[in-house]
C-alpha atoms as a PDB file:
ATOM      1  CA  UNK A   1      61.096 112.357 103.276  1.00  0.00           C
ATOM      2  CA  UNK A   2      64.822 113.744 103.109  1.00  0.00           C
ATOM      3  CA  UNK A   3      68.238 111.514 103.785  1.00  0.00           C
ATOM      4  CA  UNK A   4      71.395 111.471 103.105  1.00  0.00           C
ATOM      5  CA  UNK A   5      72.738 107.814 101.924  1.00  0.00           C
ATOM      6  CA  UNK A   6      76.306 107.114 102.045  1.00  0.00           C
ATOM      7  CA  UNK A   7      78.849 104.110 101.194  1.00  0.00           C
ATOM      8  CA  UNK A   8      82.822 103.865 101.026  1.00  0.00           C
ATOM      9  CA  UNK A   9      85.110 101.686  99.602  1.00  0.00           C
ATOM     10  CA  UNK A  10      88.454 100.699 100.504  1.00  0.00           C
ATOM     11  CA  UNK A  11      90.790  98.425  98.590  1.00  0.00           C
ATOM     12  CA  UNK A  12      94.262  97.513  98.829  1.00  0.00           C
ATOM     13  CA  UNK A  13      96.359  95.655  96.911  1.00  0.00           C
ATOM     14  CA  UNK A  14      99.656  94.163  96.089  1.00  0.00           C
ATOM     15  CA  UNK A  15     101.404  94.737  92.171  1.00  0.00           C
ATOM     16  CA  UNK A  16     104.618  94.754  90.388  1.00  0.00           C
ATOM     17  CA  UNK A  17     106.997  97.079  91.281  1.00  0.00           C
ATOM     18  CA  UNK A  18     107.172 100.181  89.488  1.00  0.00           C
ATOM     19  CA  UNK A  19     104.355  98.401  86.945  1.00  0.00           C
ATOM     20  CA  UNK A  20     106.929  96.419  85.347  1.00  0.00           C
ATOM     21  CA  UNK A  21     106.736  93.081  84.002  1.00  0.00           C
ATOM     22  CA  UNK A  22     109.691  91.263  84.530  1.00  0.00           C
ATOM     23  CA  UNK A  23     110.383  92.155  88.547  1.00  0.00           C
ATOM     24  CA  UNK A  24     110.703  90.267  91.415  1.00  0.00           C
ATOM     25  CA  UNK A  25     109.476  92.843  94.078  1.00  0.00           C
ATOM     26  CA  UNK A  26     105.576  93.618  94.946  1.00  0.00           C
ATOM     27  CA  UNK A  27     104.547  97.144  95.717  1.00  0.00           C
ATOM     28  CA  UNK A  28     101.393  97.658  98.106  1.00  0.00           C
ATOM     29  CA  UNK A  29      98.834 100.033  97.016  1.00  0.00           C
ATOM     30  CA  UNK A  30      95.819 101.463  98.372  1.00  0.00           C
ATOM     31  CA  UNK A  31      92.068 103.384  97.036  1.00  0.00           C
ATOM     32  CA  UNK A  32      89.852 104.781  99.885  1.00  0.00           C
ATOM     33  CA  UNK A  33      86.317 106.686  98.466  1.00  0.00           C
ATOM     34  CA  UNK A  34      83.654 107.970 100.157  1.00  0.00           C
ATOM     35  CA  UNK A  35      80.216 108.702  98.733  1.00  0.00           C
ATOM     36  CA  UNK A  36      76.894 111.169  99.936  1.00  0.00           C
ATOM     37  CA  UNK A  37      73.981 111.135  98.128  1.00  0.00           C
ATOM     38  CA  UNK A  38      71.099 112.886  99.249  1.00  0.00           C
ATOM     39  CA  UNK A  39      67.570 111.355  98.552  1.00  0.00           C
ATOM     40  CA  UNK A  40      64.273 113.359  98.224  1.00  0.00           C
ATOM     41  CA  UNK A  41      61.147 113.028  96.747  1.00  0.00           C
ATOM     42  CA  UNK A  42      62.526 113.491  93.395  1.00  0.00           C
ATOM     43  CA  UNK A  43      63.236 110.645  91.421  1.00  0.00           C
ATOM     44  CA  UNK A  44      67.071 112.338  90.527  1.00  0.00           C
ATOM     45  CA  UNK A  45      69.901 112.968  93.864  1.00  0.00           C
ATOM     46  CA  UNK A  46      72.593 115.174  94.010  1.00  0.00           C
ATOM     47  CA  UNK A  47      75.735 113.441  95.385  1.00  0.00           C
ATOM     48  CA  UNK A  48      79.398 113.845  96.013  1.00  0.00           C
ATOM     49  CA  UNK A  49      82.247 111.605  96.075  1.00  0.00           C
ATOM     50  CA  UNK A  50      86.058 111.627  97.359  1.00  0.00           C
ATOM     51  CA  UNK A  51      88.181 109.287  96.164  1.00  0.00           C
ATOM     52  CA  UNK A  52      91.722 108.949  96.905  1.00  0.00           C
ATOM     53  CA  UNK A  53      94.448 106.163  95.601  1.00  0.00           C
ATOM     54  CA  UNK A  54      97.998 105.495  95.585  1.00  0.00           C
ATOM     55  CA  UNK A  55     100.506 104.830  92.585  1.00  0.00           C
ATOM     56  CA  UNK A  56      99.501 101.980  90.759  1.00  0.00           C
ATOM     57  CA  UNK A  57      96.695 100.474  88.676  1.00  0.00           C
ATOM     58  CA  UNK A  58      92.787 100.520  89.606  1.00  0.00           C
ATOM     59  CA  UNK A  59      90.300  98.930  87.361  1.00  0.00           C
ATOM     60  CA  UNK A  60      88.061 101.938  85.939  1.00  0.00           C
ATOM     61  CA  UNK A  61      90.547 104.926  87.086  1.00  0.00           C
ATOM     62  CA  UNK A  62      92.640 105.990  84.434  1.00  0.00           C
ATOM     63  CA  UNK A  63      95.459 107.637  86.518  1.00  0.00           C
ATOM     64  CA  UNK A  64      98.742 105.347  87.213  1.00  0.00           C
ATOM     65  CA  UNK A  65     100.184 108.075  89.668  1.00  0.00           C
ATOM     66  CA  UNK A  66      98.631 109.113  93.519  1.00  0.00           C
ATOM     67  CA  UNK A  67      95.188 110.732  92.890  1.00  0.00           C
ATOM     68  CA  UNK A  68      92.855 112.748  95.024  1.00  0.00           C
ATOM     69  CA  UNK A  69      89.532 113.964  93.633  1.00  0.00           C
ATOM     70  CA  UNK A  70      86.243 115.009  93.962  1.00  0.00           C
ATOM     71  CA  UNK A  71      83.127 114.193  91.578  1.00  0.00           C
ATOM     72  CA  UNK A  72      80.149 116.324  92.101  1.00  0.00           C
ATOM     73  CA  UNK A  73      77.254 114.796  89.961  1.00  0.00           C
ATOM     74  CA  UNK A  74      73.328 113.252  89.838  1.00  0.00           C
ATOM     75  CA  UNK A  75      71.937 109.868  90.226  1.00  0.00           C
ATOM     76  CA  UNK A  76      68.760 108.305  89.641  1.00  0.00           C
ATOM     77  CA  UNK A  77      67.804 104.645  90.333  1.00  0.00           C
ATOM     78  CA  UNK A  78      65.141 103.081  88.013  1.00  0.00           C
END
């Protein structure tokens, strides 16, 4: 009773330009992650996660600038 569960998100977006207030121009922005987790018999999975985004602002990332990383981690459902 092995598998491997997986999801991705992609969002895109549209934001000030260059995060300022006062502008007149949009900028287009962009997040694309992809997640494995692999389920046993064991109440705890490993999983891994890429997640990639452009510049701009993303709601629980803390990184204004392009970002690539990789999360390596454990998950349990209760």
């Amino acid at each position: 009773n092995r598998s491997l569960i997986g999801n991705a998100r992609l969002m895109g977006w549209l934001q000030p330009k260059n995060q300022f207030f006062f502008t007149q121009k949009g900028q287009i922005g962009g997040l694309v992650a992809l997640k494995a987790a692999y389920e046993n018999k064991s109440p705890f999975h490993p999983y891994i996660e890429f997640e990639a985004k452009t510049k701009g602002w993303v709601a629980g990332t803390p990184y204004l600038n392009d970002k690539v990383s990789v999360r390596f981690g454990i998950q349990s459902t209760f």
